[in-house]
ModelCIF file with pLDDT and N, C-alpha, C, O atoms, coordinates in Angstrom:
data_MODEL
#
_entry.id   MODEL 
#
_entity.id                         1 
_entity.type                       polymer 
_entity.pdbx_number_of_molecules   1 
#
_entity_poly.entity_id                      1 
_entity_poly.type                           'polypeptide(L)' 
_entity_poly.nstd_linkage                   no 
_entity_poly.nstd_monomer                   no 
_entity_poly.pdbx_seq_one_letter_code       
;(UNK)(UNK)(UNK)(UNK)(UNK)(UNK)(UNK)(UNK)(UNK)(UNK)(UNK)(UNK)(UNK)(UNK)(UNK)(UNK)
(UNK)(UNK)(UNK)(UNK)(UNK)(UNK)(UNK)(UNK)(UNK)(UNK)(UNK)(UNK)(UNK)(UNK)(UNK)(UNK)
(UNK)(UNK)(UNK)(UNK)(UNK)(UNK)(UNK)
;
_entity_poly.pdbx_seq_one_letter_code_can   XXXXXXXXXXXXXXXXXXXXXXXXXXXXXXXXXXXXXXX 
_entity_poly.pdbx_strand_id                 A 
#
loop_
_entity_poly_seq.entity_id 
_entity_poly_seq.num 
_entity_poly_seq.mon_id 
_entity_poly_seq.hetero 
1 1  UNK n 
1 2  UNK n 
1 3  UNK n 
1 4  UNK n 
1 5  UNK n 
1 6  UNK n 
1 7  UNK n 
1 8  UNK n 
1 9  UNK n 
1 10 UNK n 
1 11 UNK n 
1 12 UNK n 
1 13 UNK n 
1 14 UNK n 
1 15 UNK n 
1 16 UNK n 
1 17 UNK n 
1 18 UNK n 
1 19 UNK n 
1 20 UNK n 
1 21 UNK n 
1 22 UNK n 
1 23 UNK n 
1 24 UNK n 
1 25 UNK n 
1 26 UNK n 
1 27 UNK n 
1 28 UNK n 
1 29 UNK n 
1 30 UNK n 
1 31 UNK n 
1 32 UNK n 
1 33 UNK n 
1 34 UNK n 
1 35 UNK n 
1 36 UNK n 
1 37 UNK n 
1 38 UNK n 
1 39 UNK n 
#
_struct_asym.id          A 
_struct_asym.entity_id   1 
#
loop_
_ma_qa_metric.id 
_ma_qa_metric.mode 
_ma_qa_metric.name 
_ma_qa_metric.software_group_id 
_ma_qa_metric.type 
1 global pLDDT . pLDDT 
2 local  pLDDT . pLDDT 
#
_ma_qa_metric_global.metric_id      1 
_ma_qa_metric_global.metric_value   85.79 
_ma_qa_metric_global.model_id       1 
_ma_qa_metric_global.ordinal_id     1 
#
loop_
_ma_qa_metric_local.label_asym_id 
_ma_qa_metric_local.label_comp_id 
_ma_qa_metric_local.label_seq_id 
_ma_qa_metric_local.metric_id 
_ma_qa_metric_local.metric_value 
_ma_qa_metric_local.model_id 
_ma_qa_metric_local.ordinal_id 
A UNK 1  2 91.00 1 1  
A UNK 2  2 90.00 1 2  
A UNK 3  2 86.00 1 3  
A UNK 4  2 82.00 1 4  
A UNK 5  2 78.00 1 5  
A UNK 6  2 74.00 1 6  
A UNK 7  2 72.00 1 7  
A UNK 8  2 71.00 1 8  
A UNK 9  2 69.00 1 9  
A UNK 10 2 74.00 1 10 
A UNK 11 2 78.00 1 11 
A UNK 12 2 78.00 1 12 
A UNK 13 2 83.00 1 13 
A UNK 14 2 85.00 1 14 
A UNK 15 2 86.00 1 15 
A UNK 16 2 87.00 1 16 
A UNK 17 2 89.00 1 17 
A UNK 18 2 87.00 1 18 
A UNK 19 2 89.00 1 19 
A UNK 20 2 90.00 1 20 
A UNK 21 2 87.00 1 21 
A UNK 22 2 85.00 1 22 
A UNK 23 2 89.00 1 23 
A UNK 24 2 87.00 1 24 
A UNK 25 2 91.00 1 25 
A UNK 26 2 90.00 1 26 
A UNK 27 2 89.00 1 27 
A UNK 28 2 93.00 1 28 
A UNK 29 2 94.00 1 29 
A UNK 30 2 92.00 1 30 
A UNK 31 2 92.00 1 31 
A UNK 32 2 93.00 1 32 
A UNK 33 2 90.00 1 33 
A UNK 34 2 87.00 1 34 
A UNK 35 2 88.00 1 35 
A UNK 36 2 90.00 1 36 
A UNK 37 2 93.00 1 37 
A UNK 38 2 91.00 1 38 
A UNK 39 2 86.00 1 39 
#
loop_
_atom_site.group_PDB 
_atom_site.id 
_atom_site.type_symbol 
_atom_site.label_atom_id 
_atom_site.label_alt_id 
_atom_site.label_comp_id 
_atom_site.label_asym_id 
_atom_site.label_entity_id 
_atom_site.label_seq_id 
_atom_site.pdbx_PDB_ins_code 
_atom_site.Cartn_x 
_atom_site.Cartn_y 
_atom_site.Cartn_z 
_atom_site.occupancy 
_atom_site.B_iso_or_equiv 
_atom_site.pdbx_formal_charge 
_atom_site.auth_seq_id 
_atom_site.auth_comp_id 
_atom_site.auth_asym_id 
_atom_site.auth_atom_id 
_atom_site.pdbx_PDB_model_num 
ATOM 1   N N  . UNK A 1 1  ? -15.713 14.636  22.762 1.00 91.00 ? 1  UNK A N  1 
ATOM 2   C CA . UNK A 1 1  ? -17.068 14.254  23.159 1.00 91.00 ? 1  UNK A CA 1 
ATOM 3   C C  . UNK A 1 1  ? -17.077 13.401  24.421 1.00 91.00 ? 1  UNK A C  1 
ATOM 4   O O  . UNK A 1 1  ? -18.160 13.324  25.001 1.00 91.00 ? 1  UNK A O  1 
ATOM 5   N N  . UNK A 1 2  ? -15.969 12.707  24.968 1.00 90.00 ? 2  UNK A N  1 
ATOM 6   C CA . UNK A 1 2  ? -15.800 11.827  26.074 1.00 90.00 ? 2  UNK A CA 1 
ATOM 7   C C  . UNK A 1 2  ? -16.555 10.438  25.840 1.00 90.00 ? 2  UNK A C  1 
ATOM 8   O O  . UNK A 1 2  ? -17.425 9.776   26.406 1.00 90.00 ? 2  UNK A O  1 
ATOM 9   N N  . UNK A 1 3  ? -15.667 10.347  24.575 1.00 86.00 ? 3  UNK A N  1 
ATOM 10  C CA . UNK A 1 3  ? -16.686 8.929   24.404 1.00 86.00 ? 3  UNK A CA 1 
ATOM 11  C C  . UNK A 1 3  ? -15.017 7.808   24.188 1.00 86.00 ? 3  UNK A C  1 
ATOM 12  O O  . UNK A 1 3  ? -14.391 8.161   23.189 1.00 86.00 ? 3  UNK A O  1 
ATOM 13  N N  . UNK A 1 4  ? -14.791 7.405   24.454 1.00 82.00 ? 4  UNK A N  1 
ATOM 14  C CA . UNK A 1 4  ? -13.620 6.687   24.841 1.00 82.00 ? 4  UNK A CA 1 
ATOM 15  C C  . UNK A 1 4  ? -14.080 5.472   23.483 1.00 82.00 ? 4  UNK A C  1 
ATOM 16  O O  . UNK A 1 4  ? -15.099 4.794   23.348 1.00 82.00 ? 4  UNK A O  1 
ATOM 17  N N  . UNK A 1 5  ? -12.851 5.584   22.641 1.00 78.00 ? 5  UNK A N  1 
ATOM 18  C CA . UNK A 1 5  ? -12.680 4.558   21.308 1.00 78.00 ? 5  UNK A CA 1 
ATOM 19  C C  . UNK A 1 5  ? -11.709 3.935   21.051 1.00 78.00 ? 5  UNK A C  1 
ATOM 20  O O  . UNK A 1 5  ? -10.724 4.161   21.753 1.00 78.00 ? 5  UNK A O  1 
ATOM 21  N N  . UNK A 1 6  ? -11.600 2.934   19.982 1.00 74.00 ? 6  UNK A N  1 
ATOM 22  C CA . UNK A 1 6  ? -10.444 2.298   20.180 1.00 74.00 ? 6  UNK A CA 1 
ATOM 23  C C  . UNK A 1 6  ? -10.404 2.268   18.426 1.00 74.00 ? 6  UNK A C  1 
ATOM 24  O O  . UNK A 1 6  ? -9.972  1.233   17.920 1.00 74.00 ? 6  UNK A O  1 
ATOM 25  N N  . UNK A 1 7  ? -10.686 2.981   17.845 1.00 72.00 ? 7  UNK A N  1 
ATOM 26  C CA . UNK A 1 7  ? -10.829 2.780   16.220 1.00 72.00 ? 7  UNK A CA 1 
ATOM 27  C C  . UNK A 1 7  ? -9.444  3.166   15.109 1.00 72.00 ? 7  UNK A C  1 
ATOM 28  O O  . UNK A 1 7  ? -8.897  4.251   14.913 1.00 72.00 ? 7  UNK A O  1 
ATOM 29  N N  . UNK A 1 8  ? -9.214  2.056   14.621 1.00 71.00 ? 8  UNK A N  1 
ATOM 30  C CA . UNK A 1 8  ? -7.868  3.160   13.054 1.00 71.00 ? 8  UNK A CA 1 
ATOM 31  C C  . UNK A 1 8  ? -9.147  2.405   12.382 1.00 71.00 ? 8  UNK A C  1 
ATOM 32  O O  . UNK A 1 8  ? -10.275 1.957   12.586 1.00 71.00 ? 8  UNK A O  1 
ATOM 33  N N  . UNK A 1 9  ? -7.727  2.683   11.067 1.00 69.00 ? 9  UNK A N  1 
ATOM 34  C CA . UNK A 1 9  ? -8.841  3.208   10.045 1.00 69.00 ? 9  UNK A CA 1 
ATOM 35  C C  . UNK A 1 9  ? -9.331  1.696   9.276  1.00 69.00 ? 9  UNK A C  1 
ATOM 36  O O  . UNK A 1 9  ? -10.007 1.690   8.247  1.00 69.00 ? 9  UNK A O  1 
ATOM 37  N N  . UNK A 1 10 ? -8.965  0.720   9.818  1.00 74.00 ? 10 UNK A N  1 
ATOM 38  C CA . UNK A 1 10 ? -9.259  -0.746  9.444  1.00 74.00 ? 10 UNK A CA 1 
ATOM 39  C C  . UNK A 1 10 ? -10.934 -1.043  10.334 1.00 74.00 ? 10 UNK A C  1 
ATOM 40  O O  . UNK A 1 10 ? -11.836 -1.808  9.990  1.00 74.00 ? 10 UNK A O  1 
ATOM 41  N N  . UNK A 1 11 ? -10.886 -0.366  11.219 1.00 78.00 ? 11 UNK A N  1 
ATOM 42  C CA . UNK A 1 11 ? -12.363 -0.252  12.003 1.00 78.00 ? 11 UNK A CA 1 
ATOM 43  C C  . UNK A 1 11 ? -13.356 0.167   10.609 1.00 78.00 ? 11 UNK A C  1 
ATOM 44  O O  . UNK A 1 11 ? -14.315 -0.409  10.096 1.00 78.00 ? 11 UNK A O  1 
ATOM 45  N N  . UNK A 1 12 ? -12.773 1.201   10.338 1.00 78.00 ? 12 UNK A N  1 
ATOM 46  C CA . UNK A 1 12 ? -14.032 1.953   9.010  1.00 78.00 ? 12 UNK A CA 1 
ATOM 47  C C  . UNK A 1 12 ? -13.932 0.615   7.813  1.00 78.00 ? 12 UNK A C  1 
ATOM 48  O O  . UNK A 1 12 ? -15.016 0.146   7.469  1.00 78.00 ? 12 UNK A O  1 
ATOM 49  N N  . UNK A 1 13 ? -13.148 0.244   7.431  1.00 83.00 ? 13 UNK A N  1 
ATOM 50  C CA . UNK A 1 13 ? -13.038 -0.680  6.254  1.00 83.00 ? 13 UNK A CA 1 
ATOM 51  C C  . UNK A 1 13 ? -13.489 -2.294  6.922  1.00 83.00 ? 13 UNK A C  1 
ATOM 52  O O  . UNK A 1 13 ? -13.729 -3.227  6.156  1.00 83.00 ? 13 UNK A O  1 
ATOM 53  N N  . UNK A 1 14 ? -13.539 -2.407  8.033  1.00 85.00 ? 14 UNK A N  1 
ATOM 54  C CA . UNK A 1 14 ? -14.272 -3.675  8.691  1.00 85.00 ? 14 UNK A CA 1 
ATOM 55  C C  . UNK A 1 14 ? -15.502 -3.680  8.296  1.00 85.00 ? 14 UNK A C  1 
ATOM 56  O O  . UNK A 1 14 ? -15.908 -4.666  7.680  1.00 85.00 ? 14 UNK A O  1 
ATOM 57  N N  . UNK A 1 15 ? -16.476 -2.443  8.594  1.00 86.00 ? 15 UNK A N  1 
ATOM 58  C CA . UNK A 1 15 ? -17.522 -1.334  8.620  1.00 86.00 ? 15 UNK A CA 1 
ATOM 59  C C  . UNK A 1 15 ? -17.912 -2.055  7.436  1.00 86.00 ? 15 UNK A C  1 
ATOM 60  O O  . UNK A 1 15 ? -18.458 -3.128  7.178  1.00 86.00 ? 15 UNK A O  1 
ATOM 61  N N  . UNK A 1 16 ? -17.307 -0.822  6.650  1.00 87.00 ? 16 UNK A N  1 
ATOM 62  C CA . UNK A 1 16 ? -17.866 -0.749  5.219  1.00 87.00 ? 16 UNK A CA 1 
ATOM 63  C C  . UNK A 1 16 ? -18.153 -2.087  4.890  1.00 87.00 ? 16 UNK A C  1 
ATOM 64  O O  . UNK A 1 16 ? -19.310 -2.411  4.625  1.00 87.00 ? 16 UNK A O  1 
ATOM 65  N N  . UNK A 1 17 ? -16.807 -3.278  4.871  1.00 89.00 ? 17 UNK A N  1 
ATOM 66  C CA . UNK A 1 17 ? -16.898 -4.671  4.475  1.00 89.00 ? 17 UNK A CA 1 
ATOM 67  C C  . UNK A 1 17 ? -18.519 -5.401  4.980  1.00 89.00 ? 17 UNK A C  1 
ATOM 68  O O  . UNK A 1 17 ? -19.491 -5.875  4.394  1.00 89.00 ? 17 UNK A O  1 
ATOM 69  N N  . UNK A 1 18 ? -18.194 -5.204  6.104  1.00 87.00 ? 18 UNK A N  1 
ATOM 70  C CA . UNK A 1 18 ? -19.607 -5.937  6.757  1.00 87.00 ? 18 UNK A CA 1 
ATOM 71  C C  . UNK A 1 18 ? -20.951 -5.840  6.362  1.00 87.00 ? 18 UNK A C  1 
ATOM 72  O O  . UNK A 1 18 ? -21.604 -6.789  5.926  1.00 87.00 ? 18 UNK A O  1 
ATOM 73  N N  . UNK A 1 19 ? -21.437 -4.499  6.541  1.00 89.00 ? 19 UNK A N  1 
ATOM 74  C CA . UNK A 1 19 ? -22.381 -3.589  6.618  1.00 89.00 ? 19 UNK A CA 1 
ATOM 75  C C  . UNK A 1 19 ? -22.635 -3.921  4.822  1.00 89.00 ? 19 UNK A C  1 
ATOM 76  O O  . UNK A 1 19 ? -23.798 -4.238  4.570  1.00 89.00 ? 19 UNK A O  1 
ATOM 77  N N  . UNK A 1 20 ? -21.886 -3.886  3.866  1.00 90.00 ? 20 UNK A N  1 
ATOM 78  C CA . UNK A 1 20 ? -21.999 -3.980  2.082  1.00 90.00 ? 20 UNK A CA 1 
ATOM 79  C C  . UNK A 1 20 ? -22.230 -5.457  2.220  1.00 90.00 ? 20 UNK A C  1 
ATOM 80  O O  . UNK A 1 20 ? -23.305 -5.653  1.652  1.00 90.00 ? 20 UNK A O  1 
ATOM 81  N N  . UNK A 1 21 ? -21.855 -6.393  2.601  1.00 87.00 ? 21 UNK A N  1 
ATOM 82  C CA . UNK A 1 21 ? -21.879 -7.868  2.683  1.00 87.00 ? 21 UNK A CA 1 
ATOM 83  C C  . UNK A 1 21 ? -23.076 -7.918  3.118  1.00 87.00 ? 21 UNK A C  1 
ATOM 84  O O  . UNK A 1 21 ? -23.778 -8.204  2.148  1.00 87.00 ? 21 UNK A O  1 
ATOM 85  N N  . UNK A 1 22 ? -23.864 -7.772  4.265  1.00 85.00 ? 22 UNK A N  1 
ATOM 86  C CA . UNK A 1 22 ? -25.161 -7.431  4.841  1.00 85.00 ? 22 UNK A CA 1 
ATOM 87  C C  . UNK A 1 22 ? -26.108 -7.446  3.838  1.00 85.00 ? 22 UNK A C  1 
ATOM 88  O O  . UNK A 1 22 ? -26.950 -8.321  3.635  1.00 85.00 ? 22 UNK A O  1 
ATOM 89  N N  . UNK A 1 23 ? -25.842 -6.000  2.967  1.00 89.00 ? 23 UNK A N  1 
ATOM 90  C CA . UNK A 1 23 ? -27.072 -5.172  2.193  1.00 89.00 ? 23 UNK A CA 1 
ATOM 91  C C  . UNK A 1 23 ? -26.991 -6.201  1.171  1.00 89.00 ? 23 UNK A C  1 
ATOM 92  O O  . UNK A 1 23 ? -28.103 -6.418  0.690  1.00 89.00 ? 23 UNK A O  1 
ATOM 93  N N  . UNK A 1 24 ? -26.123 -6.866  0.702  1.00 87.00 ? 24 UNK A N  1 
ATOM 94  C CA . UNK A 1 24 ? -26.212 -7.887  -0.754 1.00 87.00 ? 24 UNK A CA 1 
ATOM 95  C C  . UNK A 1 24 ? -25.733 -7.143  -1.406 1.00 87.00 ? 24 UNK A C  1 
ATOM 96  O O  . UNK A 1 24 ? -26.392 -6.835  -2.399 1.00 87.00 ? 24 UNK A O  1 
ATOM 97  N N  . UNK A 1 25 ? -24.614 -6.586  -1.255 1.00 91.00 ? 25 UNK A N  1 
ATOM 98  C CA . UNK A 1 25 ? -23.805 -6.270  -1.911 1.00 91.00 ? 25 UNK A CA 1 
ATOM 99  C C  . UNK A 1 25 ? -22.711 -6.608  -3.035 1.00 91.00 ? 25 UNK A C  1 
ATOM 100 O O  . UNK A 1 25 ? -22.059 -7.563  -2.612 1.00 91.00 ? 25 UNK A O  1 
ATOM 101 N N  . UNK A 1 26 ? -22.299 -6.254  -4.155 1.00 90.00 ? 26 UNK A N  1 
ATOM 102 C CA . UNK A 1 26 ? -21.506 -7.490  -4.505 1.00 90.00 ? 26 UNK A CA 1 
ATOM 103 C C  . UNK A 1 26 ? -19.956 -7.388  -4.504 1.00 90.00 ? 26 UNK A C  1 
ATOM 104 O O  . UNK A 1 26 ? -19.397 -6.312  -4.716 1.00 90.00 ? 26 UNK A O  1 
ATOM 105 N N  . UNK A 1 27 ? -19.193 -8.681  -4.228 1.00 89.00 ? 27 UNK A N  1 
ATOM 106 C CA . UNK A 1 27 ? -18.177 -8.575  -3.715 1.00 89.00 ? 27 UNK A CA 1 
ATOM 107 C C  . UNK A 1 27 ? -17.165 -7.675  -4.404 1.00 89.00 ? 27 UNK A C  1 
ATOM 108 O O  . UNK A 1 27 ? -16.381 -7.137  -3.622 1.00 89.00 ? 27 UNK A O  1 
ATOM 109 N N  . UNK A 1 28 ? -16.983 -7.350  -5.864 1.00 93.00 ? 28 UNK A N  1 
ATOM 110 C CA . UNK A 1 28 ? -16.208 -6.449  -6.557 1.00 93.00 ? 28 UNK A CA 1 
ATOM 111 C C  . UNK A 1 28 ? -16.974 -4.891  -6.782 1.00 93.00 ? 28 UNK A C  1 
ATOM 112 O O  . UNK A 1 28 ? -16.270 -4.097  -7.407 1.00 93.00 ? 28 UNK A O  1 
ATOM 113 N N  . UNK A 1 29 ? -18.202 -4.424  -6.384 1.00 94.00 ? 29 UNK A N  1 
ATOM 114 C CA . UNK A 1 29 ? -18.470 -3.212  -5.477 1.00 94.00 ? 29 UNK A CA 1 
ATOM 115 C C  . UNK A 1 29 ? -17.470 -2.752  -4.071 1.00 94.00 ? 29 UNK A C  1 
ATOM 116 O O  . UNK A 1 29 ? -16.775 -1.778  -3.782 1.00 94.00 ? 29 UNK A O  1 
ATOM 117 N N  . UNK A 1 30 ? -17.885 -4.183  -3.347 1.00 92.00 ? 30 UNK A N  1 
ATOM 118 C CA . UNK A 1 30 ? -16.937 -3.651  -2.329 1.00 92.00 ? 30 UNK A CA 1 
ATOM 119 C C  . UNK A 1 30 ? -15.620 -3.733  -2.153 1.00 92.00 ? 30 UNK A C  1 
ATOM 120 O O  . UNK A 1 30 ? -15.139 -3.196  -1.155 1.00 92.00 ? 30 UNK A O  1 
ATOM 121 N N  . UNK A 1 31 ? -14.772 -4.422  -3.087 1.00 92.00 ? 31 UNK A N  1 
ATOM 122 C CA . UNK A 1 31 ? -13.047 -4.303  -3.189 1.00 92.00 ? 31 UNK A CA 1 
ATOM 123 C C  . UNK A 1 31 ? -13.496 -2.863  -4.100 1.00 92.00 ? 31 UNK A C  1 
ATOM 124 O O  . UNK A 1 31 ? -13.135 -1.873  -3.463 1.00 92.00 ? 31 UNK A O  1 
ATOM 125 N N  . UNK A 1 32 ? -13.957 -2.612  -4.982 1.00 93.00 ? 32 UNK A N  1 
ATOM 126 C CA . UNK A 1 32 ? -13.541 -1.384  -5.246 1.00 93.00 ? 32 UNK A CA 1 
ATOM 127 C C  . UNK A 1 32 ? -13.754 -0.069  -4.485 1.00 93.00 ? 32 UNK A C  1 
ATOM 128 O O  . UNK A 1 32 ? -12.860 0.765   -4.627 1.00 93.00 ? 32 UNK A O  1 
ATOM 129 N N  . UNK A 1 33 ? -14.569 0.182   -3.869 1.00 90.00 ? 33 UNK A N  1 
ATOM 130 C CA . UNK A 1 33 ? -15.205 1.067   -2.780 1.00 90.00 ? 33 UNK A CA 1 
ATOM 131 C C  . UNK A 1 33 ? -14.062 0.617   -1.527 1.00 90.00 ? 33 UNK A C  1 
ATOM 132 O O  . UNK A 1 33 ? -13.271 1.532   -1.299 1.00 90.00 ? 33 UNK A O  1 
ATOM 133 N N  . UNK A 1 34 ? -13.916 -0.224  -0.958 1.00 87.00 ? 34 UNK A N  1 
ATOM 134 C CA . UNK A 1 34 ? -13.039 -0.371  -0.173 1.00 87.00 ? 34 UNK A CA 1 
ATOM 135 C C  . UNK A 1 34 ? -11.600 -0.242  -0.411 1.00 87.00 ? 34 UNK A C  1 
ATOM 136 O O  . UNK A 1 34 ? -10.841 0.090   0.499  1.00 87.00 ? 34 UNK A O  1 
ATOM 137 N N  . UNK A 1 35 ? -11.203 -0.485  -1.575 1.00 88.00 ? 35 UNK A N  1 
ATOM 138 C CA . UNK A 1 35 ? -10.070 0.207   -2.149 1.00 88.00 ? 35 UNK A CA 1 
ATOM 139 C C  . UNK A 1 35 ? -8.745  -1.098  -2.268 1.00 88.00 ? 35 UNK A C  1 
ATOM 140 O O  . UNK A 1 35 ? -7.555  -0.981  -2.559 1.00 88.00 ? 35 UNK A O  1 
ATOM 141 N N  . UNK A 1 36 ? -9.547  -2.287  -1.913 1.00 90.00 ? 36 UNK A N  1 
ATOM 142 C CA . UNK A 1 36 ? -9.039  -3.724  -2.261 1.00 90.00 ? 36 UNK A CA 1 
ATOM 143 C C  . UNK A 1 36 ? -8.897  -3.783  -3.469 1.00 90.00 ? 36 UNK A C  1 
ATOM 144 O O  . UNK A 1 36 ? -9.192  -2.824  -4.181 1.00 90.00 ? 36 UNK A O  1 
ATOM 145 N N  . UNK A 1 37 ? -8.290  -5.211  -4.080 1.00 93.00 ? 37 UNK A N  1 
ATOM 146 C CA . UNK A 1 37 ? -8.177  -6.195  -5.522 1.00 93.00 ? 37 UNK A CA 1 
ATOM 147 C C  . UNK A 1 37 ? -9.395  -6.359  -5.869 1.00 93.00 ? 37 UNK A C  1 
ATOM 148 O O  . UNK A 1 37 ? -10.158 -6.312  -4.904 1.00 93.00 ? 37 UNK A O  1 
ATOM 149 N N  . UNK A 1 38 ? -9.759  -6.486  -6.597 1.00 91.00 ? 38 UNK A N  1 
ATOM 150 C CA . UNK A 1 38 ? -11.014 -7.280  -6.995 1.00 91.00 ? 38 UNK A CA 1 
ATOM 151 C C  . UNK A 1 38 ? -10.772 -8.480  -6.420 1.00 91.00 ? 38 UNK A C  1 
ATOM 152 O O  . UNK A 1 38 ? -11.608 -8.717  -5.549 1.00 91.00 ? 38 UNK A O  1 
ATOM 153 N N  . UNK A 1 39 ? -9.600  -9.715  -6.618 1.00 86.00 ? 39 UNK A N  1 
ATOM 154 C CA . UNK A 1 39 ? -9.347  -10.958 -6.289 1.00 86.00 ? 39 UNK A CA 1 
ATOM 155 C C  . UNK A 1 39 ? -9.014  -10.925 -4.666 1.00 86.00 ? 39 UNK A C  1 
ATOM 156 O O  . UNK A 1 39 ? -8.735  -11.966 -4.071 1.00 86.00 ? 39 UNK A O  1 
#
């Protein structure tokens, strides 16, 4: 597409982290969806 990036795959799981933290998410939704500990 010529769109010049700089992303692995810790970019997407930054993402997800942030973006779920944002919405009010709760923190053992997102270790599990993110594929973290619960702790």
């Amino acid at each position: 597409a010529g769109v010049p990036i700089a992303w692995t795959g810790h970019s997407l799981r930054i993402g997800l982290a942030s973006a779920a933290r944002r919405a009010g998410r709760d923190g053992i939704a997102i270790a599990d969806r993110g594929g973290w500990a619960r702790n």
